[in-house]
C-alpha atoms as a PDB file:
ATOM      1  CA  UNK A   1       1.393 -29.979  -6.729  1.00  0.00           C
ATOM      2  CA  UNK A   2      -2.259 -30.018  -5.671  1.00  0.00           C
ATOM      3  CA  UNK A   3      -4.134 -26.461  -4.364  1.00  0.00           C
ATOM      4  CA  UNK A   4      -6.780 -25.542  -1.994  1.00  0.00           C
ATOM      5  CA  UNK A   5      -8.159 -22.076  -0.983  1.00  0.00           C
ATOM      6  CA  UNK A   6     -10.751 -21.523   2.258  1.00  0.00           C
ATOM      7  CA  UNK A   7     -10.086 -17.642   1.675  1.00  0.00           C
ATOM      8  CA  UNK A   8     -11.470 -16.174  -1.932  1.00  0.00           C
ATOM      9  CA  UNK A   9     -10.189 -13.175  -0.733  1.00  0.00           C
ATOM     10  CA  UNK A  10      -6.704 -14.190  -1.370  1.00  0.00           C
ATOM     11  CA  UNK A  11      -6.718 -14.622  -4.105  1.00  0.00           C
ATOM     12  CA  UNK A  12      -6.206 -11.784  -6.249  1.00  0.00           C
ATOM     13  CA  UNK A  13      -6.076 -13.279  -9.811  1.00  0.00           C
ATOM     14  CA  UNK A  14      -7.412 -15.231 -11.577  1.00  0.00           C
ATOM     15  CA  UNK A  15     -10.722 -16.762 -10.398  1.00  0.00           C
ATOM     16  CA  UNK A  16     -10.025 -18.584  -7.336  1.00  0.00           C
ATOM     17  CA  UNK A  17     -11.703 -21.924  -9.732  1.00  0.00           C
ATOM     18  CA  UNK A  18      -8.952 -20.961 -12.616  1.00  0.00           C
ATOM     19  CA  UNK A  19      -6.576 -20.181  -9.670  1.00  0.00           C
ATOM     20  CA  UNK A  20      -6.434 -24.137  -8.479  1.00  0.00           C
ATOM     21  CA  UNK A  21      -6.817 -25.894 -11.883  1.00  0.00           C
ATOM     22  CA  UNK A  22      -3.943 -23.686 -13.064  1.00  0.00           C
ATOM     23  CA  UNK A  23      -1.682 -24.507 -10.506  1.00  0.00           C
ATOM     24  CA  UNK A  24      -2.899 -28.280 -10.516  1.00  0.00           C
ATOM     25  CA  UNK A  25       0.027 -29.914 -11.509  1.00  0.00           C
ATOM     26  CA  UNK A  26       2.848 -27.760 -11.733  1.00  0.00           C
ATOM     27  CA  UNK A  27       6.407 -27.726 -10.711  1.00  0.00           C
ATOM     28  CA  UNK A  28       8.256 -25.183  -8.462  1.00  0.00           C
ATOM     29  CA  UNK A  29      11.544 -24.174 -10.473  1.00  0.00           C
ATOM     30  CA  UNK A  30      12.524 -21.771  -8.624  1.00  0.00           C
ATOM     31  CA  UNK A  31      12.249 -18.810  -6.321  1.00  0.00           C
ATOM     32  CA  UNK A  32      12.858 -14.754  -5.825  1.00  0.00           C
ATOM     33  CA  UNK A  33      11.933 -11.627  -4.547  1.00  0.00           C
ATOM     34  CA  UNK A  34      10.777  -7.957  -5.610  1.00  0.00           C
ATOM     35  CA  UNK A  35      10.277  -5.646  -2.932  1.00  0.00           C
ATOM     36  CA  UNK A  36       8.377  -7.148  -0.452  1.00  0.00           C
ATOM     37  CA  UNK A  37       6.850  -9.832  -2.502  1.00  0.00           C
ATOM     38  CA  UNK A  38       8.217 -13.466  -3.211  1.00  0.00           C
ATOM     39  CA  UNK A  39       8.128 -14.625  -6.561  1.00  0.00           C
ATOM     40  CA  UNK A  40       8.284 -18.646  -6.948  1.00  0.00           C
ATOM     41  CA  UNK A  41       8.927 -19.821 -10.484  1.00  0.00           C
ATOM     42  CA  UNK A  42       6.630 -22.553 -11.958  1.00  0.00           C
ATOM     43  CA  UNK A  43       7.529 -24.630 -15.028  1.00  0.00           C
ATOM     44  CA  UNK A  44       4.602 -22.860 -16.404  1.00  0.00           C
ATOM     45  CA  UNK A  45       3.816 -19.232 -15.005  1.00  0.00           C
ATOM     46  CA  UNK A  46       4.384 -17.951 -11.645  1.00  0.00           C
ATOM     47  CA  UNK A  47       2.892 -17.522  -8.441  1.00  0.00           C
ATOM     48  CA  UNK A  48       3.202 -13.688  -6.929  1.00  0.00           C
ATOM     49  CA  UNK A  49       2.900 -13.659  -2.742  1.00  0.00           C
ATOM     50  CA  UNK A  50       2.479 -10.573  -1.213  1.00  0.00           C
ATOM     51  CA  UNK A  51       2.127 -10.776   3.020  1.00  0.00           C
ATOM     52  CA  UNK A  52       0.672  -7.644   4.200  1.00  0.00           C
ATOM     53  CA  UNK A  53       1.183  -6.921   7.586  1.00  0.00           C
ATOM     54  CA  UNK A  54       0.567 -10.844   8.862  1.00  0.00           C
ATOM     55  CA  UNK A  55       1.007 -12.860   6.417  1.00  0.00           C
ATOM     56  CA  UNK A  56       3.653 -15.876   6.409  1.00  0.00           C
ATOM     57  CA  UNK A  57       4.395 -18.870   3.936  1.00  0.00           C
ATOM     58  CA  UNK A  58       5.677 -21.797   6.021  1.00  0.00           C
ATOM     59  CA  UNK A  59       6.615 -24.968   4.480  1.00  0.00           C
ATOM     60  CA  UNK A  60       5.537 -27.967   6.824  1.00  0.00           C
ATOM     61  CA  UNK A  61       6.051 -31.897   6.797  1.00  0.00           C
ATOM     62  CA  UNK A  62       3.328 -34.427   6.457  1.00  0.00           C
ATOM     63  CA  UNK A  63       0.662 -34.814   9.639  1.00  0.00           C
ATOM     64  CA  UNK A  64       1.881 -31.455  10.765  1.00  0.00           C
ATOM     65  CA  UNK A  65      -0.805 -30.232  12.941  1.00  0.00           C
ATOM     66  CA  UNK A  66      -2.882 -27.410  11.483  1.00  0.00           C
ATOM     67  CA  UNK A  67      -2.653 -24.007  11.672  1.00  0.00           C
ATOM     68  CA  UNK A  68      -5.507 -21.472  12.457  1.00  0.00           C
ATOM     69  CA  UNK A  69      -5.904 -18.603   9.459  1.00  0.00           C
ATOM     70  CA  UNK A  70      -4.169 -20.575   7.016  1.00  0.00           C
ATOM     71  CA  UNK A  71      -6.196 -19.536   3.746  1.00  0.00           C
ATOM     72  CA  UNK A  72      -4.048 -21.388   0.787  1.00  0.00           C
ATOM     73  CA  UNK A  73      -2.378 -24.966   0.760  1.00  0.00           C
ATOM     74  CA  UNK A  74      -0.115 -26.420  -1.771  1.00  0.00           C
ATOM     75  CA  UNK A  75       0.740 -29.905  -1.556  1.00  0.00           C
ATOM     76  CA  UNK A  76       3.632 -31.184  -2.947  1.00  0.00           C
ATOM     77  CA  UNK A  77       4.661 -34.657  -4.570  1.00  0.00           C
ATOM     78  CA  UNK A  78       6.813 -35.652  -1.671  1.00  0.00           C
ATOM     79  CA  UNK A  79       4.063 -35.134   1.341  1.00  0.00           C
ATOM     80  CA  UNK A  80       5.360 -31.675   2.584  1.00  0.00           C
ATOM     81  CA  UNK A  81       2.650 -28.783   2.208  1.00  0.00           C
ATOM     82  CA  UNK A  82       3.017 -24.739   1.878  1.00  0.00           C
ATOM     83  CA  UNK A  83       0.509 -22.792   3.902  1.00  0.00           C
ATOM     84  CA  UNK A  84      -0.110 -19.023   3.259  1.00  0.00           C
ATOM     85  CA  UNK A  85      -1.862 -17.712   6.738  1.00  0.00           C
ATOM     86  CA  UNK A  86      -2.631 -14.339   7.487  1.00  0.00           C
ATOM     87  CA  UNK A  87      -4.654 -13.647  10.302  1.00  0.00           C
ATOM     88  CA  UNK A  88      -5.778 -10.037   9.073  1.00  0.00           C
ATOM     89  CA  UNK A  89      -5.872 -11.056   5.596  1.00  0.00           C
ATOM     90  CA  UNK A  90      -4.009  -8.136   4.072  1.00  0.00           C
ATOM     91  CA  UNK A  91      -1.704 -10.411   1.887  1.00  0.00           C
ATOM     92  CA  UNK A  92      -2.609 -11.765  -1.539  1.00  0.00           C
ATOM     93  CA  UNK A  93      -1.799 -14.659  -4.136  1.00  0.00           C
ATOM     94  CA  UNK A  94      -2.001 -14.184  -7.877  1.00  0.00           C
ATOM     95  CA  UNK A  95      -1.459 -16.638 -10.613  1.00  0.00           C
ATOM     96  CA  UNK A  96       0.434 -14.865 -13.839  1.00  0.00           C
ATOM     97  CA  UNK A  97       0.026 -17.529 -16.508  1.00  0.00           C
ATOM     98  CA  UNK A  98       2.790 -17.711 -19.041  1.00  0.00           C
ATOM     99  CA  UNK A  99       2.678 -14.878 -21.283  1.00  0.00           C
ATOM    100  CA  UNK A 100       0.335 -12.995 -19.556  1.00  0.00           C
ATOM    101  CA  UNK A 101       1.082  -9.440 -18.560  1.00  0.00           C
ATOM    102  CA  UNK A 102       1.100  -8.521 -14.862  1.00  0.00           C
ATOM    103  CA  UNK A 103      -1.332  -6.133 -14.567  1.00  0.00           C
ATOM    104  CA  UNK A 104      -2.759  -7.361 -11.102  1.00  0.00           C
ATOM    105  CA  UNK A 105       0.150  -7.959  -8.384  1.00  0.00           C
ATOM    106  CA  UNK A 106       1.402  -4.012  -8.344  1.00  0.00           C
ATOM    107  CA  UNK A 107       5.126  -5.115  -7.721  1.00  0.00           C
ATOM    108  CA  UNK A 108       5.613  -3.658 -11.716  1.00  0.00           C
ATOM    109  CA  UNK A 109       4.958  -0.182 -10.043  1.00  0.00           C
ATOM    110  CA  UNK A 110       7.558  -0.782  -7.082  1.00  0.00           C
ATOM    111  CA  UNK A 111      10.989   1.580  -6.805  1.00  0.00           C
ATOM    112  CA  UNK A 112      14.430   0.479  -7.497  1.00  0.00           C
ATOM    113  CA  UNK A 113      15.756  -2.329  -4.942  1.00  0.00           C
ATOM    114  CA  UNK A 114      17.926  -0.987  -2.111  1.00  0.00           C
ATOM    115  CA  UNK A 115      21.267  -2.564  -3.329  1.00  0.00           C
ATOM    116  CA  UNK A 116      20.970  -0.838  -6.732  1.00  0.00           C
ATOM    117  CA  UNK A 117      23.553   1.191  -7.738  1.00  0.00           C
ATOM    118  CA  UNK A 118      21.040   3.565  -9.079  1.00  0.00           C
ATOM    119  CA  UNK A 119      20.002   4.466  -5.676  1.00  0.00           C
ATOM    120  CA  UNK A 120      22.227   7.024  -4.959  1.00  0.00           C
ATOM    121  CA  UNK A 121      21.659  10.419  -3.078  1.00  0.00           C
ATOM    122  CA  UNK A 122      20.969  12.367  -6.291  1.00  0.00           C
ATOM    123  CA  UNK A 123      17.817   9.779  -6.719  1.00  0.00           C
ATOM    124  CA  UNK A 124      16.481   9.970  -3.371  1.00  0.00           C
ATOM    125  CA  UNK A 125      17.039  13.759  -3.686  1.00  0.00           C
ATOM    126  CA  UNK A 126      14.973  14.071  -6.791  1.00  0.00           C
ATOM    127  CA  UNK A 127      12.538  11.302  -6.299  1.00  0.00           C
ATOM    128  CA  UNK A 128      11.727  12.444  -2.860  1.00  0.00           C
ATOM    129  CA  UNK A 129      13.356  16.290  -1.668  1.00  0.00           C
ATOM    130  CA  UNK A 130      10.830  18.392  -3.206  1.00  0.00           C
ATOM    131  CA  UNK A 131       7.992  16.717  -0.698  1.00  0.00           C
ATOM    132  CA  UNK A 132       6.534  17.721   2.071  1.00  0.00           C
ATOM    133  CA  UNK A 133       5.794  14.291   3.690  1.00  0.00           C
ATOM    134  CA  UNK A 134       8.160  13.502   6.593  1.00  0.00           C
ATOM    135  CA  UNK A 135      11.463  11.052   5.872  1.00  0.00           C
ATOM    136  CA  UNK A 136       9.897   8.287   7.519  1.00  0.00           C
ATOM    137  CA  UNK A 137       6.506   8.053   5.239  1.00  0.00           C
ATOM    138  CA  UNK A 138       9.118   8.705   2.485  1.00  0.00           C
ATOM    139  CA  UNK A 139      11.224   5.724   3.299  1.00  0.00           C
ATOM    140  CA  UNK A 140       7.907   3.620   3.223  1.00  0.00           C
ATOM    141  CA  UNK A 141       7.171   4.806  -0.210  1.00  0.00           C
ATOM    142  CA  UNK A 142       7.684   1.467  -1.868  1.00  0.00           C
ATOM    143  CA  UNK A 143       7.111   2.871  -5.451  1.00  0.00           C
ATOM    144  CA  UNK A 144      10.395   4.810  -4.785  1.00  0.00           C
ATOM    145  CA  UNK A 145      12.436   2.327  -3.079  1.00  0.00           C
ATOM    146  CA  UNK A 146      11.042  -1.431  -2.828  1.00  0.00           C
ATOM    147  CA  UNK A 147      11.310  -3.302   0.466  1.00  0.00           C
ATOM    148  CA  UNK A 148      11.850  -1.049   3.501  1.00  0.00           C
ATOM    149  CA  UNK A 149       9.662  -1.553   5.978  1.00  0.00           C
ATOM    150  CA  UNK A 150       8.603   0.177   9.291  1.00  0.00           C
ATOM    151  CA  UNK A 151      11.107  -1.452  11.462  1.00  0.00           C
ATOM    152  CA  UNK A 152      14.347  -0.925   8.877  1.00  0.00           C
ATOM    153  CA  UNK A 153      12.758   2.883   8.498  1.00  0.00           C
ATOM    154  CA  UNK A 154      13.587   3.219  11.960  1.00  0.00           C
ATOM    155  CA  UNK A 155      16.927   1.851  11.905  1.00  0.00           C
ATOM    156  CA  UNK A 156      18.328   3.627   9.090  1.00  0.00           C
ATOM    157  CA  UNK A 157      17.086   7.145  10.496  1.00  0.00           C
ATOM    158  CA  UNK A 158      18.635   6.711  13.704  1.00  0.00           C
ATOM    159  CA  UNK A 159      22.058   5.705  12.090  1.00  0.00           C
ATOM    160  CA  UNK A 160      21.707   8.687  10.066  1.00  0.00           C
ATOM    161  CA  UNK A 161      20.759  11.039  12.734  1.00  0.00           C
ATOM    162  CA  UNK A 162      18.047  12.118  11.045  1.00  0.00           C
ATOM    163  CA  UNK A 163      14.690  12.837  13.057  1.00  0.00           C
ATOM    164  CA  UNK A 164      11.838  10.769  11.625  1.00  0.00           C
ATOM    165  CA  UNK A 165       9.508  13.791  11.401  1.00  0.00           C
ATOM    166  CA  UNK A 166      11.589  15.717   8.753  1.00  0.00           C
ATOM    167  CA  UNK A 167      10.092  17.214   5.719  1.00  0.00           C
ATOM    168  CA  UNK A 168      11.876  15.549   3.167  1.00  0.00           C
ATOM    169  CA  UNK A 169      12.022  19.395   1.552  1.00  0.00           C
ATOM    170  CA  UNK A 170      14.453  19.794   4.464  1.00  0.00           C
ATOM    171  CA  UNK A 171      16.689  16.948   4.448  1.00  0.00           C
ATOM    172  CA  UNK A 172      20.803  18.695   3.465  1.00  0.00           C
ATOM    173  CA  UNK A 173      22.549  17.168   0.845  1.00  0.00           C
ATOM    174  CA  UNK A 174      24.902  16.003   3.284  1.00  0.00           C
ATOM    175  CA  UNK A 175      21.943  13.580   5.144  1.00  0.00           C
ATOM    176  CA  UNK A 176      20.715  12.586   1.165  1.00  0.00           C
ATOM    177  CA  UNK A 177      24.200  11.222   0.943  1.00  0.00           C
ATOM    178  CA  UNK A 178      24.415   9.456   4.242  1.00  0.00           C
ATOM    179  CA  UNK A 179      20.608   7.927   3.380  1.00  0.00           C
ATOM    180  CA  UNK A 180      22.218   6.702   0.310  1.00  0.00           C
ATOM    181  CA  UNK A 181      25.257   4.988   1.949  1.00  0.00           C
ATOM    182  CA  UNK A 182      22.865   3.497   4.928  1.00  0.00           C
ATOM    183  CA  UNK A 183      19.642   1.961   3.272  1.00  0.00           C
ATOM    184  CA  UNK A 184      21.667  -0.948   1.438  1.00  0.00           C
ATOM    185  CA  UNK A 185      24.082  -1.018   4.605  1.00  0.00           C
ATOM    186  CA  UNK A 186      21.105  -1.500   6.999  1.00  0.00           C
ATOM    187  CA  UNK A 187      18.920  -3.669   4.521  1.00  0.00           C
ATOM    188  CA  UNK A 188      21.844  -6.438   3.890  1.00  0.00           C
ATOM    189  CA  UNK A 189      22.671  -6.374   8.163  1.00  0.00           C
ATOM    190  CA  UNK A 190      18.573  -7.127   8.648  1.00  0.00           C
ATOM    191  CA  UNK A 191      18.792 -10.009   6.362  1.00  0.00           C
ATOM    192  CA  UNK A 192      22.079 -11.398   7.416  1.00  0.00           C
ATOM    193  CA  UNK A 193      21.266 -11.538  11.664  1.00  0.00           C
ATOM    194  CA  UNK A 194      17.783 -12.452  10.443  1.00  0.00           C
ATOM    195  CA  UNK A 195      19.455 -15.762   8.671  1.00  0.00           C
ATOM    196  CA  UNK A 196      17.763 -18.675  10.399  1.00  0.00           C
ATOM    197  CA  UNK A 197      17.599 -22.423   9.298  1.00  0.00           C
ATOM    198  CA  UNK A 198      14.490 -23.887   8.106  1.00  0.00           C
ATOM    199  CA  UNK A 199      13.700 -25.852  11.246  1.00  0.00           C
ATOM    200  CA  UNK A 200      13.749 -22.663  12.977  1.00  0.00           C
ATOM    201  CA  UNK A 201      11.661 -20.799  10.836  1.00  0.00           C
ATOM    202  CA  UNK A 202       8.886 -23.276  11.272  1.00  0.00           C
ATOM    203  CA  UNK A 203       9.002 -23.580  15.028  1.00  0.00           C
ATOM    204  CA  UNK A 204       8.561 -19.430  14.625  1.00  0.00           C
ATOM    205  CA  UNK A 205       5.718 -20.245  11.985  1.00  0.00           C
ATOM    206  CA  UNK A 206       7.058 -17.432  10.389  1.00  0.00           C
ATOM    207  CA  UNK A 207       6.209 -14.883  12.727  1.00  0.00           C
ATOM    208  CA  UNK A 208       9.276 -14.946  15.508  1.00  0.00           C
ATOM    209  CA  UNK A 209      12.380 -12.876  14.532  1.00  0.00           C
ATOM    210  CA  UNK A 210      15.659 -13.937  15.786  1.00  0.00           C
ATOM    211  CA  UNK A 211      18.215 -11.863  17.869  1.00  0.00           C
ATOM    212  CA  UNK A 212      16.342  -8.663  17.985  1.00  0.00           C
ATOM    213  CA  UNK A 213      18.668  -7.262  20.818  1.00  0.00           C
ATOM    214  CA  UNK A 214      20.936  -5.524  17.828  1.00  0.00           C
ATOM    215  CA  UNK A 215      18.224  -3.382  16.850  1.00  0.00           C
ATOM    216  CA  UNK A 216      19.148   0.617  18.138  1.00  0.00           C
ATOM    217  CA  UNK A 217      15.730   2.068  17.588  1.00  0.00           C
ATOM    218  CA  UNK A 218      12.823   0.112  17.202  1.00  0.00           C
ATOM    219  CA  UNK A 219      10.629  -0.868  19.961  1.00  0.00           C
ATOM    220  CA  UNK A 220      12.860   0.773  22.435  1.00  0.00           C
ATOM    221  CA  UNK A 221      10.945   3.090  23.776  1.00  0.00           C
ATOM    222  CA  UNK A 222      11.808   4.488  27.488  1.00  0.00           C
ATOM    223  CA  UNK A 223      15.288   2.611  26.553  1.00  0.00           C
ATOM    224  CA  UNK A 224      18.525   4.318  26.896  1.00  0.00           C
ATOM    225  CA  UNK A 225      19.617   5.729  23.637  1.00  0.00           C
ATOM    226  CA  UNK A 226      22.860   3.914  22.590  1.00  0.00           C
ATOM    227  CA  UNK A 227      24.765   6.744  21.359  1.00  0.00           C
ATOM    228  CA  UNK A 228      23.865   9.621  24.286  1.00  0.00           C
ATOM    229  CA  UNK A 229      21.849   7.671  27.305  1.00  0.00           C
ATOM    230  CA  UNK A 230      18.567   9.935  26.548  1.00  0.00           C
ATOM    231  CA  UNK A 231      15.359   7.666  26.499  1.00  0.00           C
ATOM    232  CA  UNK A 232      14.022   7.055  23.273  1.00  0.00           C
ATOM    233  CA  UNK A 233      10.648   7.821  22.180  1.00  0.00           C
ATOM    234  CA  UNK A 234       8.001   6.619  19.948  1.00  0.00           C
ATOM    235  CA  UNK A 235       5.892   8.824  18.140  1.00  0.00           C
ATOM    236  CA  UNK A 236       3.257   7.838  15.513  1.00  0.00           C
ATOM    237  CA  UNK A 237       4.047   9.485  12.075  1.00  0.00           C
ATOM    238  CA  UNK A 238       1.347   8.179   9.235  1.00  0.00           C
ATOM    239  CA  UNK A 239      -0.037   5.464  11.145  1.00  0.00           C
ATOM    240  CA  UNK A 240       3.098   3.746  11.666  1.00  0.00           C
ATOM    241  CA  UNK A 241       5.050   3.779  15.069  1.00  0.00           C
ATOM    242  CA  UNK A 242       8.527   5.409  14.965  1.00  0.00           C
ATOM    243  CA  UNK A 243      10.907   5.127  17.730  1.00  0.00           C
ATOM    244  CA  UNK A 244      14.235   7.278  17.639  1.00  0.00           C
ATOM    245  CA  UNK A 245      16.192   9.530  20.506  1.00  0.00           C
ATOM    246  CA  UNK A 246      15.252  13.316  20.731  1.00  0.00           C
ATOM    247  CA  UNK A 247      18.838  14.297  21.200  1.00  0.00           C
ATOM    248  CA  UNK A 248      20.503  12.049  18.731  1.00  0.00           C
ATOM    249  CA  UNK A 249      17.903  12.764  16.019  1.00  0.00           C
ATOM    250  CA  UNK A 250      16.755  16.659  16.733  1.00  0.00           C
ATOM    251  CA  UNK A 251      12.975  17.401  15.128  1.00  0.00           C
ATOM    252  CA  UNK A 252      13.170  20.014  12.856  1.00  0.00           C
ATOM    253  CA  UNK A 253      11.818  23.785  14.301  1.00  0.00           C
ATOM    254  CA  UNK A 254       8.828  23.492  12.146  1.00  0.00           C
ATOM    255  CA  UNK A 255       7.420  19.962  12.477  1.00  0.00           C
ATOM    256  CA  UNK A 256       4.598  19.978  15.374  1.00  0.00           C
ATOM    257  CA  UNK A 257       4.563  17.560  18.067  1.00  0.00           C
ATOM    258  CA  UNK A 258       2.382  14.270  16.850  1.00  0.00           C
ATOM    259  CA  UNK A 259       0.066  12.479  19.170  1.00  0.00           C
ATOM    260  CA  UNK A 260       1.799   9.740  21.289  1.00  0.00           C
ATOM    261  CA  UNK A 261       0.110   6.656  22.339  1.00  0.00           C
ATOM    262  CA  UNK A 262       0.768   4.007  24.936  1.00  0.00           C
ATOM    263  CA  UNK A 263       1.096   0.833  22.828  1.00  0.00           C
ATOM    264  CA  UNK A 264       1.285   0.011  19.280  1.00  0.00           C
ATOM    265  CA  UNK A 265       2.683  -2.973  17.265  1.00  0.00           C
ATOM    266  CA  UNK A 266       3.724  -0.514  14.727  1.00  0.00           C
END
């Protein structure tokens, strides 16, 4: 493959200069994930993508027309190229040359993977119950458990019952073990509706999800809740939007009412 790079930014190690001549040349061997970052194997080294809030990697055919914000190119032998855009620029690339230690990426300091057995209730109980931040910022912790995002927060909570706004200090046993159960439950039903072919991720560019109607919570505000009628509401709980139903998913006595704002992308 050949590399360019209009954003230094990016690129997060090494040297942007070191950054192309490194990847001049090399062979994709294969592909993964850890957390929210994708980890695509080189026949020497790896390359590390992490997307922020707006980043996408789309892989598009020769003459394709270009796309504003894309910030890294790799062109491959047979004509296709992979652009990394990211309007806000929160993302980054690294390099990790063979042998080298990680030190730059931060995915060695993400939590245990939703699906691992390890992540039972007794680990979310003792990573997380003796907190005082509320479930929802918990859930977001990615050094506890890697890969939950704002919109999967939301899902699991209100499947649980469990009002966003909780101390985790005040989270039962009983909801630690239903957490448990639902994260990998709610994680592997995201990725399966989300399943989309490659000529439909590219039309998206990345950015459109697919059959959103089966989500319960998020971005249904005003909505009927599913489970009792009541409108849901969205509050904003560490910067993030959370929508859930006040009847369904009862705020604790001692959390205080958080500012609520018209809009938000969340």
């Amino acid at each position: 493959m050949s590399v360019s790079v209009d954003r230094e930014k990016i690129v997060g190690h090494p040297s942007v200069d070191e950054f192309v001549r490194k990847l001049e040349g090399r062979t994709v061997v294969s592909d993964g994930r850890r957390g929210k970052a994708l980890i695509i194997g080189l026949d020497r080294g790896r390359l590390i993508v992490r997307f922020g809030m707006t980043g996408q990697l789309i892989v598009v055919p020769a003459g394709y027309p270009p796309e504003k914000h894309t910030h890294v190119t790799l062109r491959l032998e047979d004509g296709r190229e992979v652009w990394y855009i990211d309007p806000r620029m929160f993302g980054k690339v690294w390099y990790i040359d063979e042998g080298e230690e990680d030190t730059y990426s931060g995915i060695g300091h993400l939590g245990i993977e939703p699906d691992d057995p390890a992540m039972d209730w007794r680990f979310l109980k003792k990573k997380l119950g003796g907190r005082s931040l509320t479930i929802k910022e918990a859930l977001l912790d990615q050094s506890v458990v890697a890969g939950i995002g704002n919109i999967w927060s939301d899902e699991i909570l209100f499947r649980c019952k469990v009002c966003p706004e909780t101390p985790c200090s005040s989270v039962t046993d009983a909801k630690w073990k239903l957490l448990a159960k639902t994260i990998p439950e709610v994680m592997e039903f995201g990725i399966e509706k989300n399943a989309i072919t490659p000529g439909e991720y590219l039309e998206g560019k990345g950015r459109k999800y697919y059959d959103i109607y089966y989500l319960e919570a998020y971005g249904h505000e005003g909505d009927p809740c599913t489970r009792c009628g009541r409108p849901m509401v969205r509050t904003v709980i560490g910067g993030r939007s959370s929508y859930w139903c006040p009847r369904c998913q009862r705020r604790p006595r001692s959390a205080t009412e958080p500012k609520r704002f018209l809009s938000d992308k969340g």
